[in-house]
Protein backbone atom coordinates (compact mmCIF):
# COMPACT_ATOMS: atom_id res chain seq x y z
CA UNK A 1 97.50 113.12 91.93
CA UNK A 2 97.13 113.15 95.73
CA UNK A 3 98.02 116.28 98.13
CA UNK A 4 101.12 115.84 99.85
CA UNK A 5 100.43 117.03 102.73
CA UNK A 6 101.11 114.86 106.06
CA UNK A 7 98.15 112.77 107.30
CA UNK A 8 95.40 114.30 104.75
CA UNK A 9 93.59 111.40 102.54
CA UNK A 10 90.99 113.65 100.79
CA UNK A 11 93.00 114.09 97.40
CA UNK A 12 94.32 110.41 97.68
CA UNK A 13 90.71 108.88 97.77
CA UNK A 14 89.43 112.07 95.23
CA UNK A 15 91.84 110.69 92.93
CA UNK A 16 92.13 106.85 93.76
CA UNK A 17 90.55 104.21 94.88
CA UNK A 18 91.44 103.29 98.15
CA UNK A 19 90.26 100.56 101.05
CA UNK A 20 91.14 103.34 103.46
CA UNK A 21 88.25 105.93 102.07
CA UNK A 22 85.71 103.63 102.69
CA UNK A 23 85.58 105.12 106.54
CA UNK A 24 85.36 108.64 105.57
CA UNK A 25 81.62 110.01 105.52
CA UNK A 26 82.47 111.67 102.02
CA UNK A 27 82.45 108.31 100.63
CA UNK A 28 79.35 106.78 98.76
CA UNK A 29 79.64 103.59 100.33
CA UNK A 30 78.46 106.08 103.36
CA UNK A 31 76.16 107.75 101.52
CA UNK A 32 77.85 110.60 101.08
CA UNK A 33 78.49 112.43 97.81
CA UNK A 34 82.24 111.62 97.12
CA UNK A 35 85.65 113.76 97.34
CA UNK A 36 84.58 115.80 93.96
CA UNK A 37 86.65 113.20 91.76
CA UNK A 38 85.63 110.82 89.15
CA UNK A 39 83.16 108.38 90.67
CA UNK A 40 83.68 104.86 89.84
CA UNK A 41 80.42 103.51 89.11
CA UNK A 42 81.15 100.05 87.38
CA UNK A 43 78.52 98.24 86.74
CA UNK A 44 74.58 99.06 87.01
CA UNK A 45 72.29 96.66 89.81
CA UNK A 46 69.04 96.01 90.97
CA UNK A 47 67.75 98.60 93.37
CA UNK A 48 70.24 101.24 92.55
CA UNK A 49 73.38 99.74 93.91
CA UNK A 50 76.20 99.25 91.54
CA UNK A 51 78.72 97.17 91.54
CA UNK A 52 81.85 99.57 91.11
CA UNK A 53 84.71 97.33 90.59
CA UNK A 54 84.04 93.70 88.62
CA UNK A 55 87.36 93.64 87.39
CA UNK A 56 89.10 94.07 90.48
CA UNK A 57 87.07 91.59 91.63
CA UNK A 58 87.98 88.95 88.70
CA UNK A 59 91.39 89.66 89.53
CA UNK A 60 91.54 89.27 93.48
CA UNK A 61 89.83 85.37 92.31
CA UNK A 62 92.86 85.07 90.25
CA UNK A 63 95.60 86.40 92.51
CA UNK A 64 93.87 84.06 95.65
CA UNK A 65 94.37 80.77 93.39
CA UNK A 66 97.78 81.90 92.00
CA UNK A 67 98.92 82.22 95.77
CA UNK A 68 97.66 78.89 96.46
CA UNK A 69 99.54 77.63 93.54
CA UNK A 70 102.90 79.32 95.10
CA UNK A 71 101.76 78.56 98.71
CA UNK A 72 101.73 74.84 97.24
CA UNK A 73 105.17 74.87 95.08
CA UNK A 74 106.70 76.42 98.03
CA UNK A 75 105.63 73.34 100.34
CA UNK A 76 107.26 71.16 97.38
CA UNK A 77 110.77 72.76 98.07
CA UNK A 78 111.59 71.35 101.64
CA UNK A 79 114.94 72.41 101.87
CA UNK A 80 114.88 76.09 100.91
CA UNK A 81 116.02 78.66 103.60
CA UNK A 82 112.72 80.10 104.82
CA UNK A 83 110.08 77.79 103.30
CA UNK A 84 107.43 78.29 106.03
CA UNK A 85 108.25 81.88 106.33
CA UNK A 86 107.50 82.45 102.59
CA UNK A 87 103.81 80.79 103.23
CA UNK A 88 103.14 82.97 105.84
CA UNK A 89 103.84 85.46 103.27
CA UNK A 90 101.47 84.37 100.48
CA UNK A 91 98.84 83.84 103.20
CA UNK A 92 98.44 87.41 104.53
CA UNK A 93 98.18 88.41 100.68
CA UNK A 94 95.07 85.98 100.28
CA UNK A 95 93.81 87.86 103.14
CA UNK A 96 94.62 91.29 101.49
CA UNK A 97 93.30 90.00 98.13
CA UNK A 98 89.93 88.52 99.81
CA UNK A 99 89.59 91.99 101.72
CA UNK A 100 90.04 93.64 98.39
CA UNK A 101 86.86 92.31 96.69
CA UNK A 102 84.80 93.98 99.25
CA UNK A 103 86.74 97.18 99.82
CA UNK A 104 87.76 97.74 96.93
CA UNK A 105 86.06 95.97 94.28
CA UNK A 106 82.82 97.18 95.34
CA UNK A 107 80.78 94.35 96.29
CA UNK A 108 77.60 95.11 97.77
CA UNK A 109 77.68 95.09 101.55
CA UNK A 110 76.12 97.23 103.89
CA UNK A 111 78.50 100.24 105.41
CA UNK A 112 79.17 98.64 108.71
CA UNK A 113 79.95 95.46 107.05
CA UNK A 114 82.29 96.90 104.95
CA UNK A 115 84.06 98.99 107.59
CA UNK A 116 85.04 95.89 109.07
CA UNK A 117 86.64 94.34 106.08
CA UNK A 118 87.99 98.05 105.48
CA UNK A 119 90.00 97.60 109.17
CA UNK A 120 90.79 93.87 108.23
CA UNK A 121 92.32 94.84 105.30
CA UNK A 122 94.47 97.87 106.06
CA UNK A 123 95.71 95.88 109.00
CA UNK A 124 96.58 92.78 106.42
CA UNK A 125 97.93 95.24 104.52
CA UNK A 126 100.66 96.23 106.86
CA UNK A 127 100.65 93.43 108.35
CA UNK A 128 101.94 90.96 105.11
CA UNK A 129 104.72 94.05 103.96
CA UNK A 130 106.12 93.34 107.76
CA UNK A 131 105.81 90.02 107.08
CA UNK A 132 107.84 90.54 103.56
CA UNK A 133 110.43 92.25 104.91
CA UNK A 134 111.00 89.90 107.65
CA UNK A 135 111.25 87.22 105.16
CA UNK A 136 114.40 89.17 104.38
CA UNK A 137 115.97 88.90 107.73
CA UNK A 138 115.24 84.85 107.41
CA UNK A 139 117.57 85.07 105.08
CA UNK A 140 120.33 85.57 106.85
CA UNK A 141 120.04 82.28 109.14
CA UNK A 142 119.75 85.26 112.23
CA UNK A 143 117.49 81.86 113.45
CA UNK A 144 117.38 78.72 112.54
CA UNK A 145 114.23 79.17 109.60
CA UNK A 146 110.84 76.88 110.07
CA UNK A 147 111.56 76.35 113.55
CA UNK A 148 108.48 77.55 115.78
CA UNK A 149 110.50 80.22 117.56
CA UNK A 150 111.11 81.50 114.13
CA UNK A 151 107.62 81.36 112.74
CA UNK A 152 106.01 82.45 116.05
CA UNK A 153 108.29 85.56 116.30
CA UNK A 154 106.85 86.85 112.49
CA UNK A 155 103.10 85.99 113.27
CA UNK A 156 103.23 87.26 116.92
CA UNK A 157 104.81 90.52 115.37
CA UNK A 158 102.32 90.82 112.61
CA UNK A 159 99.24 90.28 114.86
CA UNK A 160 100.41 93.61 117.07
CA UNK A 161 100.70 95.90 113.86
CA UNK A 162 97.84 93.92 112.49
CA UNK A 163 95.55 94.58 115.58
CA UNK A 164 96.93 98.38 116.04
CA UNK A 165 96.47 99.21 112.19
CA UNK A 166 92.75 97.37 112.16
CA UNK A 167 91.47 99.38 115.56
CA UNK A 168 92.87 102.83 114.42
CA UNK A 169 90.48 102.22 111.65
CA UNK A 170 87.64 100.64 113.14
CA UNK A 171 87.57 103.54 115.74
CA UNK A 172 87.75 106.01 112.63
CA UNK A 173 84.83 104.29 111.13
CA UNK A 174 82.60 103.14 113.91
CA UNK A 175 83.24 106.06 115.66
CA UNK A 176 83.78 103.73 118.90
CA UNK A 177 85.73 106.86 120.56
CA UNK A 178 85.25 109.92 118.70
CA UNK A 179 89.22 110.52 118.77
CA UNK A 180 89.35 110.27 115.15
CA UNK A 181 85.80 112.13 114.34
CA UNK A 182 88.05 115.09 112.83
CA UNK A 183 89.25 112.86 110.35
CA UNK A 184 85.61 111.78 108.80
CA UNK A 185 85.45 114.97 106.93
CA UNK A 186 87.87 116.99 104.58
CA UNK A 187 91.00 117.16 105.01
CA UNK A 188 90.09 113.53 106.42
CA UNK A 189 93.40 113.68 108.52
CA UNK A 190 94.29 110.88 110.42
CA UNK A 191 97.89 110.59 111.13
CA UNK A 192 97.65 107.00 112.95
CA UNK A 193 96.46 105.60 109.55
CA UNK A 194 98.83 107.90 107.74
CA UNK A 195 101.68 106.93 109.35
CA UNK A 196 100.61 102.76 109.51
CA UNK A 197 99.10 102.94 106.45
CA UNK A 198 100.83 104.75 104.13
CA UNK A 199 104.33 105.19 105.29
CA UNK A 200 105.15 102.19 107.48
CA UNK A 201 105.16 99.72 104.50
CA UNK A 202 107.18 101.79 102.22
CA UNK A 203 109.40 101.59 105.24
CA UNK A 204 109.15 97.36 105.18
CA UNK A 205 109.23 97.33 101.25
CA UNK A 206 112.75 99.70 101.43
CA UNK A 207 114.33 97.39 104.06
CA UNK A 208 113.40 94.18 102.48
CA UNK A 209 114.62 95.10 98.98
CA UNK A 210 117.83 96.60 100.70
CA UNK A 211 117.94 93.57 102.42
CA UNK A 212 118.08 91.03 99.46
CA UNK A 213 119.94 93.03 97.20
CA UNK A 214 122.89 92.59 100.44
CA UNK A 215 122.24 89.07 100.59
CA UNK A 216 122.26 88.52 96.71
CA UNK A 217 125.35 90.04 96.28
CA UNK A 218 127.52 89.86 99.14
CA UNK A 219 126.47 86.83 100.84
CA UNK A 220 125.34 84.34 97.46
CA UNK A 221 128.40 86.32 95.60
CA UNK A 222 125.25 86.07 92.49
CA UNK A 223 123.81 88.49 89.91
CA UNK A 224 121.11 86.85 88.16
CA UNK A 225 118.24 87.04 91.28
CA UNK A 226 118.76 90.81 90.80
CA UNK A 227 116.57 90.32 87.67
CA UNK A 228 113.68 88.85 89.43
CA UNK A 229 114.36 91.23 92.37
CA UNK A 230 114.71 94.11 89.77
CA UNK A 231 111.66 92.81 87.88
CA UNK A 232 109.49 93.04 91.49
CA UNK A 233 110.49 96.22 92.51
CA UNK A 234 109.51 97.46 88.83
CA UNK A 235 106.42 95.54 88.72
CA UNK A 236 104.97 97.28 92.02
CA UNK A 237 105.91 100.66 91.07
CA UNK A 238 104.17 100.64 88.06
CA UNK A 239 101.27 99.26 90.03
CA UNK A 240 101.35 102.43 92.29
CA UNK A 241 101.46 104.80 89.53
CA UNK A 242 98.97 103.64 88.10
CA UNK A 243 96.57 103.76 91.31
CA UNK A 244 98.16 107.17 92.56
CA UNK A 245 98.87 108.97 89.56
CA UNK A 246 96.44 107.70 86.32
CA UNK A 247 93.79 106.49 87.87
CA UNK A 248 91.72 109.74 87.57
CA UNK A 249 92.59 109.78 83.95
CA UNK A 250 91.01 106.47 83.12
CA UNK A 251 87.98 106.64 85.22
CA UNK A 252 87.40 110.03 83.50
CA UNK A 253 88.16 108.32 80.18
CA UNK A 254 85.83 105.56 80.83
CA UNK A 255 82.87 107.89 82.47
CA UNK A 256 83.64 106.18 85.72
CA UNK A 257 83.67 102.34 84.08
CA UNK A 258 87.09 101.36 85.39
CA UNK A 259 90.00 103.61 87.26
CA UNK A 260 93.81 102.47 87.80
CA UNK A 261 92.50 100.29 91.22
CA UNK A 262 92.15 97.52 88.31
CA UNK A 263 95.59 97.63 86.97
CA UNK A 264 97.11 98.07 90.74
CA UNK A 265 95.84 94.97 91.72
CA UNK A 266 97.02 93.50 88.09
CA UNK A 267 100.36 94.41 88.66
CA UNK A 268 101.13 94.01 92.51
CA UNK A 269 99.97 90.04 92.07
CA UNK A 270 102.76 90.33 89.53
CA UNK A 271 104.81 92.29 91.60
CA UNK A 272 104.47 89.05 94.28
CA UNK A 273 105.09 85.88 91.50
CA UNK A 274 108.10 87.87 90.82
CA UNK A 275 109.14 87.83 94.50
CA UNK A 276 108.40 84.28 94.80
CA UNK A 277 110.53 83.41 91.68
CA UNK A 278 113.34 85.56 93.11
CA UNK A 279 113.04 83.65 96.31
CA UNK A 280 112.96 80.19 94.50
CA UNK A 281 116.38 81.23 92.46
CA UNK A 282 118.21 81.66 95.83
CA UNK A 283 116.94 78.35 97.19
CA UNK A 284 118.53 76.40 94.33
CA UNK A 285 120.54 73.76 95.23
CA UNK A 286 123.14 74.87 93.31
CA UNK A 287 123.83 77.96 95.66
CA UNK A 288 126.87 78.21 97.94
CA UNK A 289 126.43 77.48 101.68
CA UNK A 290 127.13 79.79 103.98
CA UNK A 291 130.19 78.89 106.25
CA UNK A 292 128.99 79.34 109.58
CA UNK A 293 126.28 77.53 110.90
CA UNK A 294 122.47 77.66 110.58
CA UNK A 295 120.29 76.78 107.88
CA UNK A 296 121.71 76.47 103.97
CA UNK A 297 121.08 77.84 101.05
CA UNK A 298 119.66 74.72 99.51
């Protein structure tokens, strides 16, 4: 398992797979010669390049149509509290899942290319989990939901953490202004990314589920969303265990043929059908409505 200690990434990407590593000059996509873990090789290509990660890839395909699927069933439900705000949802994770084939499943690219889907996908990353939580908030008719001032207050708030996360890594990786140069190299510290990266959306995935499980129960007065809210929260931590903490185990067990990336990916598109569900069950029209103004729970 990854080192604990603050800002350091060379035990996370030694023992996972990470989009992050990809800007590190340890990293074989940089030619270097790894962070002394299991390699993930994947599958042999012409010319000696490899492609390290076909399942992932398979899998990002899938979780892009499934979204699509929800994106469209939520566009069916036209008077559920925060319809539009749910889509915006669903479309930062088709950006985070089309990212993913590149930075993470491996796909051929050359190392500049993939830098820059490396910065477009941390930011995403941080990015959709603000984007989650604030679907939260919409909850709570704070607003009035769908309504542009609304929508435009997520997606301008987004695009700032979206544009901060992406240059803090672009810099790292282009070297644009050598402030993160220190970071290239063990212990590859780099707070900024650290702290946006790592931290920050454990921050948004706390306050969302904190969030819903007020709303659910104090608000809607109901139990049975708690399942699919439960089932999420489950769902995504078994998705990080398996990219944090067995990952190393099964790439060693499969002489670098697959690691845990696979299964993380597996179980975080889970992780988001279940959040949709749980969204759809409060959007029944069967709910109560609130009793002050605002939007309804219909």
């Amino acid at each position: 398992m990854g080192s604990t200690a603050f800002g350091n990434f060379h035990d996370f990407c030694r023992d996972s797979t990470l989009p992050v590593c990809n800007l590190f000059s340890e990293s074989p996509v940089n030619g270097g010669n790894g962070f002394g873990g299991c390699q993930l090789t994947g599958i042999p290509l012409s010319g000696g390049r490899n492609l390290s990660n076909l399942g992932t890839i398979l899998l990002c395909g899938i979780a892009i149509l499934v979204t699509a699927v929800l994106i469209w069933r939520s566009d069916r439900k036209q008077a559920a509290v925060g319809r539009r705000e749910m889509q915006v949802f669903l479309l930062s994770y088709i950006i985070v899942e089309i990212c993913e084939i590149f930075t993470v499943g491996g796909f051929p690219l050359e190392p500049k290319v993939r830098i820059a889907f490396t910065g477009i996908h941390l930011g995403a990353i941080v990015a959709s989990l603000w984007i989650l939580m604030l679907n939260a908030v919409v909850g709570y008719q704070l607003l009035d939901d769908g309504t542009p001032l609304s929508i435009g207050l997520i997606l301008l708030s987004a695009v700032l953490l979206f544009i901060g996360t992406g240059y803090i890594a672009l810099d790292t990786g282009y070297k644009w202004t050598g402030h993160f140069n220190p970071s290239l190299s063990d212990p590859n510290r780099n707070i900024g990314l650290y702290v946006l990266y790592q931290l920050a959306p454990l921050v948004f995935l706390f306050l969302f589920f904190v969030l819903e499980v007020i709303l659910v129960l104090r608000v809607l007065g109901e139990r049975k969303p708690m399942m699919y809210l439960g089932g999420a929260a489950l769902l995504f931590a078994i998705g990080q265990i398996f990219q944090y903490v067995i990952s190393t185990h099964i790439c060693q067990g499969t002489k670098g043929k697959v690691n845990g990336a696979l299964f993380e990916t597996l179980f975080t598109l889970l992780s988001v059908v279940m959040i949709w569900v749980f969204w759809s069950s409060i959007t029944e029209d069967d709910w109560p409505m609130p009793v002050s103004g605002g939007g309804t729970y219909t």
